[in-house]
Each structure stands twice: as C-alpha cells, then as structure tokens.
N, C-alpha and C. Protein backbone atom coordinates (compact mmCIF):
# COMPACT_ATOMS: atom_id res chain seq x y z
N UNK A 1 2.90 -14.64 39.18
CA UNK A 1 2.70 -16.02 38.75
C UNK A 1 3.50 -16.29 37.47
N UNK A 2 4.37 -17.62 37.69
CA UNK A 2 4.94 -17.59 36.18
C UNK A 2 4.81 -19.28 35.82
N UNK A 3 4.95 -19.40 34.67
CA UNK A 3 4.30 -20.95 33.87
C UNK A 3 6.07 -20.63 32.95
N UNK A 4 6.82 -22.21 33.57
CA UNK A 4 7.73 -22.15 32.75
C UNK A 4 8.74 -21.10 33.18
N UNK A 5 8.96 -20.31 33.97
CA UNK A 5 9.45 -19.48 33.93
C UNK A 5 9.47 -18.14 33.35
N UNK A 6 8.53 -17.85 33.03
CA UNK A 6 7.75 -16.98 32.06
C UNK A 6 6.37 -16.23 32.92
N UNK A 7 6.87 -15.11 33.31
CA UNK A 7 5.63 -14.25 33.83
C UNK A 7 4.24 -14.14 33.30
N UNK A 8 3.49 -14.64 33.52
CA UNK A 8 2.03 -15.21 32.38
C UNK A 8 0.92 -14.23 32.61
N UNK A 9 1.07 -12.79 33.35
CA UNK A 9 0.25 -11.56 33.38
C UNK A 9 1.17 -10.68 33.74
N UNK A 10 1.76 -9.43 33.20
CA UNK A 10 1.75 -7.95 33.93
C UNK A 10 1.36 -6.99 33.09
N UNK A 11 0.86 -6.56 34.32
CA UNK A 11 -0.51 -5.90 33.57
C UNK A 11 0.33 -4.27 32.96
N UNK A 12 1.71 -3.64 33.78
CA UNK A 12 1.60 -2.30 33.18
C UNK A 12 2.17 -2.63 31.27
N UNK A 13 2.77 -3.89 31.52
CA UNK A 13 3.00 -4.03 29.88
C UNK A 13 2.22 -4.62 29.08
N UNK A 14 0.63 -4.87 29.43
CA UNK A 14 0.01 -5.41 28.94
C UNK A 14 -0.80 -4.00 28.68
N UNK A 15 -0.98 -2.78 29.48
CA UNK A 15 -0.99 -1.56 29.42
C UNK A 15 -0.73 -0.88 28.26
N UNK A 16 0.60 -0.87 28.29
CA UNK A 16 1.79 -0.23 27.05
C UNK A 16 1.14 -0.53 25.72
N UNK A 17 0.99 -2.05 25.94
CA UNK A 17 0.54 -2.96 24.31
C UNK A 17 -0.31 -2.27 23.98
N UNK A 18 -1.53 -2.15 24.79
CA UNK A 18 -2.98 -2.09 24.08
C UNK A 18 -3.18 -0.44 24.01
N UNK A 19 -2.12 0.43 24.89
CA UNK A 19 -2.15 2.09 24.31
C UNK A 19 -1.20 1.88 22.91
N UNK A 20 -0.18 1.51 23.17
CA UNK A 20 0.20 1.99 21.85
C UNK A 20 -0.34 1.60 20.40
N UNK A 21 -0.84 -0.17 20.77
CA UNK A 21 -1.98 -0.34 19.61
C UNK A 21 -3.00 0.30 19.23
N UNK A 22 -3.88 0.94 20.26
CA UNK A 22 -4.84 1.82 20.14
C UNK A 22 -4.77 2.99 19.09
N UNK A 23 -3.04 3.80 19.32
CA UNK A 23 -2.84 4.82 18.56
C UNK A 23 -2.15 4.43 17.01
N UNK A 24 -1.22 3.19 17.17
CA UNK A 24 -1.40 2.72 15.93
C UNK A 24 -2.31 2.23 15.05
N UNK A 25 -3.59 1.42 15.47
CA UNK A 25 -4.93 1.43 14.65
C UNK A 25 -5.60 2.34 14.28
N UNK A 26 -5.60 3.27 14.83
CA UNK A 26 -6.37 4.35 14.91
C UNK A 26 -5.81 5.06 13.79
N UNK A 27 -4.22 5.47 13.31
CA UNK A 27 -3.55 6.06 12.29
C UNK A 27 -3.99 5.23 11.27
N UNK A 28 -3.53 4.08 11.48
CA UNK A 28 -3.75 2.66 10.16
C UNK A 28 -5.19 2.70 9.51
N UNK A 29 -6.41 3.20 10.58
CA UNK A 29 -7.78 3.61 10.04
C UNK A 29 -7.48 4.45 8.77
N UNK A 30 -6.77 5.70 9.12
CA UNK A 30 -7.28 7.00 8.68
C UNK A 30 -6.40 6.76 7.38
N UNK A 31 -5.30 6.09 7.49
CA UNK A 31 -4.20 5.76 6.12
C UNK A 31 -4.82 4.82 4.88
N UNK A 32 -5.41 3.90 5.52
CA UNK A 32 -5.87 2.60 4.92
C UNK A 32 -7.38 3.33 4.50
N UNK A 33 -8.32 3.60 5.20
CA UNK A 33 -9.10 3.51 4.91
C UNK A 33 -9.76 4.75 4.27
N UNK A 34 -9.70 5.89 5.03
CA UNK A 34 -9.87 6.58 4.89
C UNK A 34 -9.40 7.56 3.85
N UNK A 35 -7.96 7.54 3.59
CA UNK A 35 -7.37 8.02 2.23
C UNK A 35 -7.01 6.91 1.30
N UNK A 36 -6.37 5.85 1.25
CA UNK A 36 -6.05 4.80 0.15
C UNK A 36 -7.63 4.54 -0.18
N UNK A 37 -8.15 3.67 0.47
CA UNK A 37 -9.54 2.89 0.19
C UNK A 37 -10.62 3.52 -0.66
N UNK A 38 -10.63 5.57 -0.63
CA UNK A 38 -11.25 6.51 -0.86
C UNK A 38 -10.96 6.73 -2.69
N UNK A 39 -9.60 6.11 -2.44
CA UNK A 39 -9.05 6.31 -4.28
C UNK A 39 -8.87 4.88 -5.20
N UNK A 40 -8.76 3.93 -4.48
CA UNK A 40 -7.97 2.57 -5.33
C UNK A 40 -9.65 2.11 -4.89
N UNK A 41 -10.14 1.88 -4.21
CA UNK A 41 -11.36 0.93 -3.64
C UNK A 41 -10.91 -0.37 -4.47
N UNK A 42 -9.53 -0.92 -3.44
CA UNK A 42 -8.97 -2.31 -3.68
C UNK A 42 -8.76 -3.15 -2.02
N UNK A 43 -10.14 -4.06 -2.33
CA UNK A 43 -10.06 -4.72 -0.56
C UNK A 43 -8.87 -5.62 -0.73
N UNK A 44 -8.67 -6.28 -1.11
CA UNK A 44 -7.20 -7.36 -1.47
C UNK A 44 -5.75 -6.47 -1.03
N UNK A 45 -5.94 -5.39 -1.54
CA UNK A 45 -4.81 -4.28 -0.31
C UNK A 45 -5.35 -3.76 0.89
N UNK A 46 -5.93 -3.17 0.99
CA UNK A 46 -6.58 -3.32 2.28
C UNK A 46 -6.49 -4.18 3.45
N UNK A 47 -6.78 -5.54 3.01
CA UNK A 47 -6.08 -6.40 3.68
C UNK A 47 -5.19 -7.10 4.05
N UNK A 48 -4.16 -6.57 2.81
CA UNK A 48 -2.90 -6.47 3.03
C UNK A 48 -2.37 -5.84 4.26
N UNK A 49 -2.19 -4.35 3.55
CA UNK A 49 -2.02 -3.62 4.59
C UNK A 49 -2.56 -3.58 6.08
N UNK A 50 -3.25 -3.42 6.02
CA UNK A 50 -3.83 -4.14 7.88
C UNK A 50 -2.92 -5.07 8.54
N UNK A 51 -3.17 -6.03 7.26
CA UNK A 51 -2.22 -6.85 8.58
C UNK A 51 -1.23 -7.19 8.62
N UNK A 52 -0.60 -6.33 7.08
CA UNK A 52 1.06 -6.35 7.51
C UNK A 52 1.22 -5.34 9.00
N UNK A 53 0.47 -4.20 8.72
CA UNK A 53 0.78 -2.95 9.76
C UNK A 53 0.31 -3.77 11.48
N UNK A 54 -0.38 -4.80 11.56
CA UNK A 54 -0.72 -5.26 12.70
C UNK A 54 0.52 -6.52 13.18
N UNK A 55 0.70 -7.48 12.33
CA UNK A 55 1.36 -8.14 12.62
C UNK A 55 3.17 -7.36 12.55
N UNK A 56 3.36 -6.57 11.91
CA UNK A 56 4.71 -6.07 12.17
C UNK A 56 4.47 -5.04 13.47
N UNK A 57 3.78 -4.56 14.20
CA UNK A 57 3.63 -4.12 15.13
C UNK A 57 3.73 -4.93 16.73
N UNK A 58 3.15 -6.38 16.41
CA UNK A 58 3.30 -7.23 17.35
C UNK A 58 4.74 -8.09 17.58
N UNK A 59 5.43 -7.64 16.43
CA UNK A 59 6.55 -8.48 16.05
C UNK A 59 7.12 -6.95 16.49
N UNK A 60 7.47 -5.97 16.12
CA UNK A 60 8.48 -5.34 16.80
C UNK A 60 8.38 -5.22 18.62
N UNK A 61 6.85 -4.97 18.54
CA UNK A 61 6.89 -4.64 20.10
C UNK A 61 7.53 -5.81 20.97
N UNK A 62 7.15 -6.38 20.49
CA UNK A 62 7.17 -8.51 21.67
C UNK A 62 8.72 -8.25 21.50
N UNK A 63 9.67 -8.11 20.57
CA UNK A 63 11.04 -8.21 20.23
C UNK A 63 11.66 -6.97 20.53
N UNK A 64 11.49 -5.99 20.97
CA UNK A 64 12.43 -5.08 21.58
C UNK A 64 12.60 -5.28 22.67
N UNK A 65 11.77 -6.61 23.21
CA UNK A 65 12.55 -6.89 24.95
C UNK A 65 13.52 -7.68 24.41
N UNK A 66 13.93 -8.32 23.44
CA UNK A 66 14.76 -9.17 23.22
C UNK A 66 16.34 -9.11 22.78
N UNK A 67 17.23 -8.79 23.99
CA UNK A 67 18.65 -8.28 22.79
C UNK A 67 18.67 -8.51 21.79
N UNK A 68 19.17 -8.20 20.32
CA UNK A 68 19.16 -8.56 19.39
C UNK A 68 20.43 -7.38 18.56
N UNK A 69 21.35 -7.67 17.76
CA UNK A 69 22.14 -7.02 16.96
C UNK A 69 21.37 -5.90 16.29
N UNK A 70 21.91 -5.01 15.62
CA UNK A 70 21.63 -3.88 14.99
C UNK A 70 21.59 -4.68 13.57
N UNK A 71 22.10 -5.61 12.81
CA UNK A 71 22.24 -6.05 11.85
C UNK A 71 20.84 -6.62 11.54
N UNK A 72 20.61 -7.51 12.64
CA UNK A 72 19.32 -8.33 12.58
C UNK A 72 18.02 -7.50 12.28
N UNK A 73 17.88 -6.49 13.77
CA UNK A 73 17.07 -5.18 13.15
C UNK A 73 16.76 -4.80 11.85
N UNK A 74 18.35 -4.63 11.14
CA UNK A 74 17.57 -4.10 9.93
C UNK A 74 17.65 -5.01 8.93
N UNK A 75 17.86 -6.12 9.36
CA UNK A 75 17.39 -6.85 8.39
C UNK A 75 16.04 -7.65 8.41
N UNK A 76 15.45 -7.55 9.33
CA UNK A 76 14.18 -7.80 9.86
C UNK A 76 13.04 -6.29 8.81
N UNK A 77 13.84 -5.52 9.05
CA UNK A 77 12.85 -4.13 8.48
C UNK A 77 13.07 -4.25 6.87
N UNK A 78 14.45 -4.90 6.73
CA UNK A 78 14.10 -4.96 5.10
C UNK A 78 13.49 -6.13 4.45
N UNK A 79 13.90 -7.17 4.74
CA UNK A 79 12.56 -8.50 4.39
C UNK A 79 11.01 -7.81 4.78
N UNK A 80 10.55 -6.56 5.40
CA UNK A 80 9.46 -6.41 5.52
C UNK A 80 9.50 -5.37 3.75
N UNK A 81 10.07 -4.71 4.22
CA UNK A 81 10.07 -3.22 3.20
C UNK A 81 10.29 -3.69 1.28
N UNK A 82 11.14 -5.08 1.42
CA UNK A 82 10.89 -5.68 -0.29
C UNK A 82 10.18 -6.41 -0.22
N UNK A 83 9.47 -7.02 0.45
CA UNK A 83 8.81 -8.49 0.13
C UNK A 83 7.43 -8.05 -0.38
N UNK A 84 6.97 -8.77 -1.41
CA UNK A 84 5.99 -8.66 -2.52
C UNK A 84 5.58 -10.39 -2.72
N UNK A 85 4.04 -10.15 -2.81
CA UNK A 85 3.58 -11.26 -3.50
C UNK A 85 4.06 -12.09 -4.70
N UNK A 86 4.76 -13.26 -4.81
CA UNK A 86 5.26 -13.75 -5.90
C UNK A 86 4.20 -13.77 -7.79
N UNK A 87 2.74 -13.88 -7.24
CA UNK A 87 1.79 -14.44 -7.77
C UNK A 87 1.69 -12.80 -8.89
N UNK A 88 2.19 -11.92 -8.09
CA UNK A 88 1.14 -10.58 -8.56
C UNK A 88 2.14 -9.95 -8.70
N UNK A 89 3.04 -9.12 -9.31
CA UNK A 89 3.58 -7.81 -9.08
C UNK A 89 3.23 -6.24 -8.04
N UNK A 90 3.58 -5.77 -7.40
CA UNK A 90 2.63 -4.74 -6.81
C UNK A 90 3.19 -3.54 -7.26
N UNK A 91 2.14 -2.80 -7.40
CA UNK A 91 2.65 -1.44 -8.34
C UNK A 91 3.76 -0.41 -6.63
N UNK A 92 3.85 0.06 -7.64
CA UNK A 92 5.05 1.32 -6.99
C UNK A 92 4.21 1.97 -5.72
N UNK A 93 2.89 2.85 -6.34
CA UNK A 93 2.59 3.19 -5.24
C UNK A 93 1.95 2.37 -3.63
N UNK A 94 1.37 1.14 -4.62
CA UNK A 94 0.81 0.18 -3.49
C UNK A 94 2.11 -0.29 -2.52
N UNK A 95 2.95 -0.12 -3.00
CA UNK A 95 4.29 -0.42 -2.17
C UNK A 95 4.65 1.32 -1.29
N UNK A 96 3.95 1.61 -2.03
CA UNK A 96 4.79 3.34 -1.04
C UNK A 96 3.65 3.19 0.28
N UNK A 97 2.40 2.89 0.00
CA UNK A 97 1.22 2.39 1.36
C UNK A 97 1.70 1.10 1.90
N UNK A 98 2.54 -0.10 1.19
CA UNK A 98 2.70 -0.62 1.80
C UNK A 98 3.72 -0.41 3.13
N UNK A 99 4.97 0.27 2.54
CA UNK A 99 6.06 0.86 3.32
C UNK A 99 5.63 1.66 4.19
N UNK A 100 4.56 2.59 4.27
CA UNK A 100 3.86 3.49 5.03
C UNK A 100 3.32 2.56 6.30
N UNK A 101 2.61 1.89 6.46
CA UNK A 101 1.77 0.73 7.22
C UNK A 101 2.93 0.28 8.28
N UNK A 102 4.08 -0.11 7.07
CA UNK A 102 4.77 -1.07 8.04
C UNK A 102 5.98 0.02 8.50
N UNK A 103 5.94 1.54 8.64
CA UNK A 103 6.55 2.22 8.98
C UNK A 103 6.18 2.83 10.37
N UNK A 104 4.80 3.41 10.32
CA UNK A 104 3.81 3.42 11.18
C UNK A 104 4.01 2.59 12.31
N UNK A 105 3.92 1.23 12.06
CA UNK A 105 3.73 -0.05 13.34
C UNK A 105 5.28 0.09 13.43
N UNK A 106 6.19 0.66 13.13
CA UNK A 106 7.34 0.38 13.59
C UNK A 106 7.40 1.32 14.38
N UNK A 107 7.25 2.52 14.21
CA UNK A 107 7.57 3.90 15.32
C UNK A 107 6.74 3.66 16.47
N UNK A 108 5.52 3.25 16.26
CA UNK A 108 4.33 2.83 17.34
C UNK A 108 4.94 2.08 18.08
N UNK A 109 5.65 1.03 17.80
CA UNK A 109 5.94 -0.31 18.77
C UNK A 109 7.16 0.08 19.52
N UNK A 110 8.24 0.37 18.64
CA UNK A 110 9.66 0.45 19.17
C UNK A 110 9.95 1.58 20.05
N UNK A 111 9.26 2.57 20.08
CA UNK A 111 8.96 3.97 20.82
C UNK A 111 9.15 3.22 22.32
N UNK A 112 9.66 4.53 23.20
CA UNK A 112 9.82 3.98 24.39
C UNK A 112 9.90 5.67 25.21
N UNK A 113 10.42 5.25 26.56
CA UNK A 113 10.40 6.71 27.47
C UNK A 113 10.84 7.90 27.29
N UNK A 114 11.78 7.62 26.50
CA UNK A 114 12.30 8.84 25.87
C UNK A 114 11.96 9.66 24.35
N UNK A 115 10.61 8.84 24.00
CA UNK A 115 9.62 9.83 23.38
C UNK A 115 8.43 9.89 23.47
N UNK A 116 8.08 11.37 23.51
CA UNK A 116 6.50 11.48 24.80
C UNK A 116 5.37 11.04 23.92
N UNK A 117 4.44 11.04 24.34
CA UNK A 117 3.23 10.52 23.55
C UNK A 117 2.90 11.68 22.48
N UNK A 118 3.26 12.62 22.88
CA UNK A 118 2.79 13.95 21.81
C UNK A 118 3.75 13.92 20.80
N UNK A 119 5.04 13.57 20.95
CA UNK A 119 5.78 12.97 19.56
C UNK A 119 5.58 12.35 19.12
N UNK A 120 4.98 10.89 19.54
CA UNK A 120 4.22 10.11 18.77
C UNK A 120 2.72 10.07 18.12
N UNK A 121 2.38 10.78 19.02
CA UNK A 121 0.99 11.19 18.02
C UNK A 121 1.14 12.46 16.84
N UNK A 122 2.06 13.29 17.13
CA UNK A 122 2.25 14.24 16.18
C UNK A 122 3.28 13.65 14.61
N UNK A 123 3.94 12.62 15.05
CA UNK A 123 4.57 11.85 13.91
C UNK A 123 3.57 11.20 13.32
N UNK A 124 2.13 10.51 13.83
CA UNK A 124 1.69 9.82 13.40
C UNK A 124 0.59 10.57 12.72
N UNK A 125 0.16 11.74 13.25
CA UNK A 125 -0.83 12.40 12.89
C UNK A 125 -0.43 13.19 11.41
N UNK A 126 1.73 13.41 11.09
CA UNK A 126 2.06 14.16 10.46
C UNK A 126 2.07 13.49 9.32
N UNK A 127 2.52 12.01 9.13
CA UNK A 127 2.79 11.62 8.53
C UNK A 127 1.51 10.49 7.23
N UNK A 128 0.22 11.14 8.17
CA UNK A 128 -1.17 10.63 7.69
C UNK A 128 -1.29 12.00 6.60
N UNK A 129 -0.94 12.96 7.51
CA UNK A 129 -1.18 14.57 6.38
C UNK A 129 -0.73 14.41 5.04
N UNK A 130 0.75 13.92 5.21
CA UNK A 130 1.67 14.28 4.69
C UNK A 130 0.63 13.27 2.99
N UNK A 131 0.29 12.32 3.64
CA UNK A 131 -0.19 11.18 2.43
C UNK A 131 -1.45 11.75 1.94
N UNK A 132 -2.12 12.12 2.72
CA UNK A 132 -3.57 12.61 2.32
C UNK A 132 -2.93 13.70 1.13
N UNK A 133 -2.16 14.98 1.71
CA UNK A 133 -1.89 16.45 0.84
C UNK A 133 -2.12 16.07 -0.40
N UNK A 134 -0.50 14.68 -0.48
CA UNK A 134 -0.12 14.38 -1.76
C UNK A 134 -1.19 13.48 -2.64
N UNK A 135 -1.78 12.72 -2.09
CA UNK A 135 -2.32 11.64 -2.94
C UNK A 135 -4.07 11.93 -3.14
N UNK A 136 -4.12 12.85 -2.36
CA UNK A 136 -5.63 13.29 -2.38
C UNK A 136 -5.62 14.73 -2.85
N UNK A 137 -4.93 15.76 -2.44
CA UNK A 137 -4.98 17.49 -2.97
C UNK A 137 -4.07 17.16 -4.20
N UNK A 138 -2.48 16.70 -4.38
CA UNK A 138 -1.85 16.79 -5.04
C UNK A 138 -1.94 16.19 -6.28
N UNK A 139 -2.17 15.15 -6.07
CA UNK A 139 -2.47 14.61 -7.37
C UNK A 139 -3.71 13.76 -7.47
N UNK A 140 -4.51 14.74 -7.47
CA UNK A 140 -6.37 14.35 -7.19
C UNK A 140 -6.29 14.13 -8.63
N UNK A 141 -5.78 14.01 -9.71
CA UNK A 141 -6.54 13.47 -10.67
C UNK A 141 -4.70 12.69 -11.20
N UNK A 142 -5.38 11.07 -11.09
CA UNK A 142 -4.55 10.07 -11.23
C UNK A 142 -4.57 9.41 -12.18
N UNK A 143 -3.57 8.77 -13.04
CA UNK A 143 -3.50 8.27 -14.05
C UNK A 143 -3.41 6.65 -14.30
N UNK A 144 -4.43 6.24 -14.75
CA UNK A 144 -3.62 4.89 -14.43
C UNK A 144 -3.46 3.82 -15.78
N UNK A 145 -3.59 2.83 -15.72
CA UNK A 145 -3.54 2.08 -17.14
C UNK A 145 -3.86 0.48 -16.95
N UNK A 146 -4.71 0.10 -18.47
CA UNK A 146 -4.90 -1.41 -18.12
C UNK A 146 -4.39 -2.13 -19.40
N UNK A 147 -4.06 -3.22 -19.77
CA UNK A 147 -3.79 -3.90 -20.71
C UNK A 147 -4.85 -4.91 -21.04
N UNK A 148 -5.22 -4.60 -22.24
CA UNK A 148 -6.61 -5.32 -22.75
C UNK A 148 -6.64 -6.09 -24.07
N UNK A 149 -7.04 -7.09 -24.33
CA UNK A 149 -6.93 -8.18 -25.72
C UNK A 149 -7.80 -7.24 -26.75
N UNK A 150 -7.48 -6.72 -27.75
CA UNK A 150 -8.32 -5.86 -28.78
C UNK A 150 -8.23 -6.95 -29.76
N UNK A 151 -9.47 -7.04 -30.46
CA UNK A 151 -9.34 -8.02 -31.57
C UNK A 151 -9.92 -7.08 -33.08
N UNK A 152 -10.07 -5.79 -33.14
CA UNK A 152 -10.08 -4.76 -34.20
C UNK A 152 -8.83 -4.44 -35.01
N UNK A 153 -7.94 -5.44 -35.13
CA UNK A 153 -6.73 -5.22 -35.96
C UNK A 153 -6.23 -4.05 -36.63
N UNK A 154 -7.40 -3.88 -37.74
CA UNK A 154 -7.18 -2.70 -38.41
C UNK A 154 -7.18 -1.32 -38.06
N UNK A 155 -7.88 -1.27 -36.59
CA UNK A 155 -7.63 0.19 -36.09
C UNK A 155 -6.91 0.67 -34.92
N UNK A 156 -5.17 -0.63 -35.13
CA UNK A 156 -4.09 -0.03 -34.51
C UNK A 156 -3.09 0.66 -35.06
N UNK A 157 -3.50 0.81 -36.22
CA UNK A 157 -2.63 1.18 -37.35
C UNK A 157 -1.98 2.85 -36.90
N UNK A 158 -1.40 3.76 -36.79
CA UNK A 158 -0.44 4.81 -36.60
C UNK A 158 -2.40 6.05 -37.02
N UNK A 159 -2.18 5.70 -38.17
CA UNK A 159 -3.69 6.89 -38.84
C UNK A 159 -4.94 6.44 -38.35
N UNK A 160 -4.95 5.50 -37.74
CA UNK A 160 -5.96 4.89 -37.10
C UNK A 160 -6.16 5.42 -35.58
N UNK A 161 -5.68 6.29 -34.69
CA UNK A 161 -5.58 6.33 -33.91
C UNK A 161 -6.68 6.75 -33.08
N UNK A 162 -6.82 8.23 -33.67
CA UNK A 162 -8.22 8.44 -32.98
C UNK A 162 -9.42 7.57 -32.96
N UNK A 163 -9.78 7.21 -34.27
CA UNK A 163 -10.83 5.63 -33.94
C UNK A 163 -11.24 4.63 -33.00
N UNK A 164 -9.43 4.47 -32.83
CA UNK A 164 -9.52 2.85 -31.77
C UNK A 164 -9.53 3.87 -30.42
N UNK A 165 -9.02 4.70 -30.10
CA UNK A 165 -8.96 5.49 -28.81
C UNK A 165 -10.84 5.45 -28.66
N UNK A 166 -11.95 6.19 -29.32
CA UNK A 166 -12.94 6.40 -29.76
C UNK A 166 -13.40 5.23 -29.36
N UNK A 167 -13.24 4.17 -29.89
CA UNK A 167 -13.89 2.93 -30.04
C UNK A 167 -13.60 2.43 -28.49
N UNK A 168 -12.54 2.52 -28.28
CA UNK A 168 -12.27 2.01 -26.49
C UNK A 168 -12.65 2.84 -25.30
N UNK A 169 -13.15 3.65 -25.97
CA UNK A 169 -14.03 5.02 -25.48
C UNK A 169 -15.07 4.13 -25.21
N UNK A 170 -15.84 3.37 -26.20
CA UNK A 170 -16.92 3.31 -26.43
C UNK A 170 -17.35 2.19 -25.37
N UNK A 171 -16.36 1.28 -25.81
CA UNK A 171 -16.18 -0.36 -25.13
C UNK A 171 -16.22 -0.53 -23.95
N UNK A 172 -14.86 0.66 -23.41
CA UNK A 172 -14.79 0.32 -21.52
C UNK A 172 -15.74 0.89 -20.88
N UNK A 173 -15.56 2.69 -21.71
CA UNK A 173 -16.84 3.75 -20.70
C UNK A 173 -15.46 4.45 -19.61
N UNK A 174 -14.33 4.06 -19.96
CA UNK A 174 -13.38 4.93 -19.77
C UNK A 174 -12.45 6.15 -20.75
N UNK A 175 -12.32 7.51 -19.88
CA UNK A 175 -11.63 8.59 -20.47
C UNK A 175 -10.34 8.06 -20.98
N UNK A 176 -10.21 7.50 -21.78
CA UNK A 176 -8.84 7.07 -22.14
C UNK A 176 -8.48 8.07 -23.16
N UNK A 177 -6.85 8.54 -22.93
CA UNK A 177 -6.43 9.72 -23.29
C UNK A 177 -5.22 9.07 -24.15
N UNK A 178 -4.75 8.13 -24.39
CA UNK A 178 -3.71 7.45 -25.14
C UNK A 178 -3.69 5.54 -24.91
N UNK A 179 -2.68 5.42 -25.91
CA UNK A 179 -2.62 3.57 -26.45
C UNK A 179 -1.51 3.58 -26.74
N UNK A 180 -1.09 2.29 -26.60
CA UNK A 180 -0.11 1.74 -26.32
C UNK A 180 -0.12 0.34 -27.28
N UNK A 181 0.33 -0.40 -28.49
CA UNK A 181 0.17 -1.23 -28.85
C UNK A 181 1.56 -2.36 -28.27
N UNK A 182 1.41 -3.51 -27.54
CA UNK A 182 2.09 -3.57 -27.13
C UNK A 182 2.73 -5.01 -27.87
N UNK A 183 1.48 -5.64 -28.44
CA UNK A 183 2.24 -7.18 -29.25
C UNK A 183 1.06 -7.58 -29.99
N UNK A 184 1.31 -7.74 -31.08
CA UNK A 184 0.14 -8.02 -32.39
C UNK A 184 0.60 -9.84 -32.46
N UNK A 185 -0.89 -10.24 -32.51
CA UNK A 185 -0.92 -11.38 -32.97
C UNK A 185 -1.52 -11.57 -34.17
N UNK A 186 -0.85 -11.47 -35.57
CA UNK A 186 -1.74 -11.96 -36.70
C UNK A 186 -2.43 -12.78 -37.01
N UNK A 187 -1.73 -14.27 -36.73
CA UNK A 187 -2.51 -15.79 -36.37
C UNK A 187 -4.03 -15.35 -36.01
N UNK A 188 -4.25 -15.16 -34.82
CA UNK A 188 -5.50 -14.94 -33.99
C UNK A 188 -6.33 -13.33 -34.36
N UNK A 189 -5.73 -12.48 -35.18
CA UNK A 189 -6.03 -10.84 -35.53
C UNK A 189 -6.55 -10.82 -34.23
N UNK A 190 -5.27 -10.49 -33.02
CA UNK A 190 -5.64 -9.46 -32.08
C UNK A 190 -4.49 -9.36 -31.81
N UNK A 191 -4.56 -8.08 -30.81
CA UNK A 191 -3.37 -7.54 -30.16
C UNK A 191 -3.48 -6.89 -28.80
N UNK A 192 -2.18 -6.91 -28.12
CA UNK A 192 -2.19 -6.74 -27.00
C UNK A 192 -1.87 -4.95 -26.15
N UNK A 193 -2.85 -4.27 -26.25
CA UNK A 193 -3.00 -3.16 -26.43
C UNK A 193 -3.06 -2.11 -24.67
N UNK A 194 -2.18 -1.75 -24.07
CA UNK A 194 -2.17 -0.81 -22.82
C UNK A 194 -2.96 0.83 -23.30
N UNK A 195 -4.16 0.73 -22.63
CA UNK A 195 -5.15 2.03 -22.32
C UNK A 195 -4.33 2.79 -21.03
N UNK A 196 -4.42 4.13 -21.63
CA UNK A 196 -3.77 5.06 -19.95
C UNK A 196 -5.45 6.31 -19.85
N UNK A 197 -5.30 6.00 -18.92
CA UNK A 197 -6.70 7.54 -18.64
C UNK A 197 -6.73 7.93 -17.23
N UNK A 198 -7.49 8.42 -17.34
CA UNK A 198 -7.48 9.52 -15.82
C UNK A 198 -8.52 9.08 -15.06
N UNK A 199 -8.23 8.56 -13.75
CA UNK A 199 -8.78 8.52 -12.58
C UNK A 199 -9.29 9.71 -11.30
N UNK A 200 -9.96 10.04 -11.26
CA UNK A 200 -10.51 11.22 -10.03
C UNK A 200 -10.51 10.52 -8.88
C-alpha cells in the first residue's frame, strides 16, 4: 500500500528500526544514567543527552536511505558534535558525554549488513566500559569549581588565606582545597571569588 507514492508500512524495516533502537537505548541507559547521572546528578543534561542521542539516531537512520554526498555527512555530524546552548556555556566534559550520545546513535543507525550484531553490541558494550573505567575507577575523585559573590573583603588578602578558605569551609559545607580571587569590587566591598574542591 502506498499514500503519495510512498510505501506507508514495511514491516522488515520497521523491524531494523525498533532492533537497532532497542540496542541503542539500552547503551544510552547505562551511559546517561547509570554512569554520568551517578556523578553530576544534573537532569537538564540528562535530558539533553537523551534526546540528542534519540533524535540523531532517527535522523541518521531515516537518511541513510537517502543518497547524499560525503561532504553533507560530515557536515551533518559536525553541526551535531559543536553545537552548544547559546544561553549556557557547556563544560568540556559535558561535551565529551555529549559527543559520546551522539556517537553511539550514529554507529547504531548507520550500521548495516556488513557489520554483525556482535560488532555492534561489542562496540557499544566497549565503549560504555571504556567511560565507566575512566570517569568512575579513574578519576573517582573529581574536581570541580564554583564562582561565588564573597562580601568578607578583608579575608582575600594573600596572608589571609587560610581564613577565607576556613570560612568558605564553613559557609558552603564544601571541601574546598583552594581560591581563586577573580575581581574585587571596592564600591560594593565584595568580590568575585572561584572555590575548587573535590567531588567523590
């Protein structure tokens, strides 16, 4: 049956879709949720990622029936691989999960007869390891940093150090291990001060 000229059911590629989605969600679980979600517990990426990794999956698969140049290809993969929220900056690593997601739905979709399902599950299964080793065994204790309005003037001073560290000890209830003074406002006696400490 076709509408338009356009075949409007077959079922073995309607088949294809929903196995290979199956094994791409199923990775995207264990990436997203299971290791990122376990360390950042940030839903606003989370839902990022999802549905970049879902919607670039539906967009490669639907489009590899479609001739298309080698140019276009990769320029299709790089408007995915830079594009960032204008509103927000995204840090380095949230971009290395982001690139991950939308790397994932690319091997998932574009895959075809001439690679068996056990290559694709073993790429997908390898490349979940590969993130867990590093970001969970390797560097299980993470560093991160926030920038905060301090209005204690006097204890950014160089001899002052341990104090205000102490004192922002006290304030956040975070291990903060160094400071950063980054722009003093005298007008207002505050300043604009980056905390770094350690995350587990």
């Amino acid at each position: 049956m076709e509408v338009f000229g356009t075949e409007f059911f077959d079922l073995e590629d309607f088949s294809k879709l929903l196995f290979k989605f199956g094994i791409n969600f199923i990775f995207l679980i264990i990436i997203v949720r299971l290791i990122y979600y376990r360390i950042k517990d940030d839903k606003d990426y989370v839902f990022t990622f999802i549905m970049f990794n879902i919607l670039t999956f539906f967009i490669c698969f639907l489009l590899r029936k479609v001739p298309m140049q080698m140019g276009f290809a990769l320029g299709l993969f790089a408007v995915f691989g830079i594009l960032r929220y204008r509103t927000e900056a995204i840090p380095i690593r949230h971009m290395t999960y982001l690139f991950i997601v939308i790397g994932i739905s690319m091997i998932n979709a574009l895959s075809n007869k001439s690679i068996s399902i056990f290559e694709l599950i073993f790429t997908n299964g390898f490349i979940s390891l590969i993130t867990y080793l590093i970001d969970r065994v390797w560097f299980q204790t993470l560093e991160e940093s926030k920038n905060i309005l301090y209005e204690k003037i006097d204890l950014i001073k160089p001899e002052n150090q341990e104090d205000l560290i102490k004192d922002l000890k006290e304030r956040t209830g975070l291990p903060i291990h160094a400071v950063k003074v980054e722009k003093i406002d005298f007008l207002r006696d505050t300043a604009s001060i980056t905390i770094y400490y350690n995350r587990l």
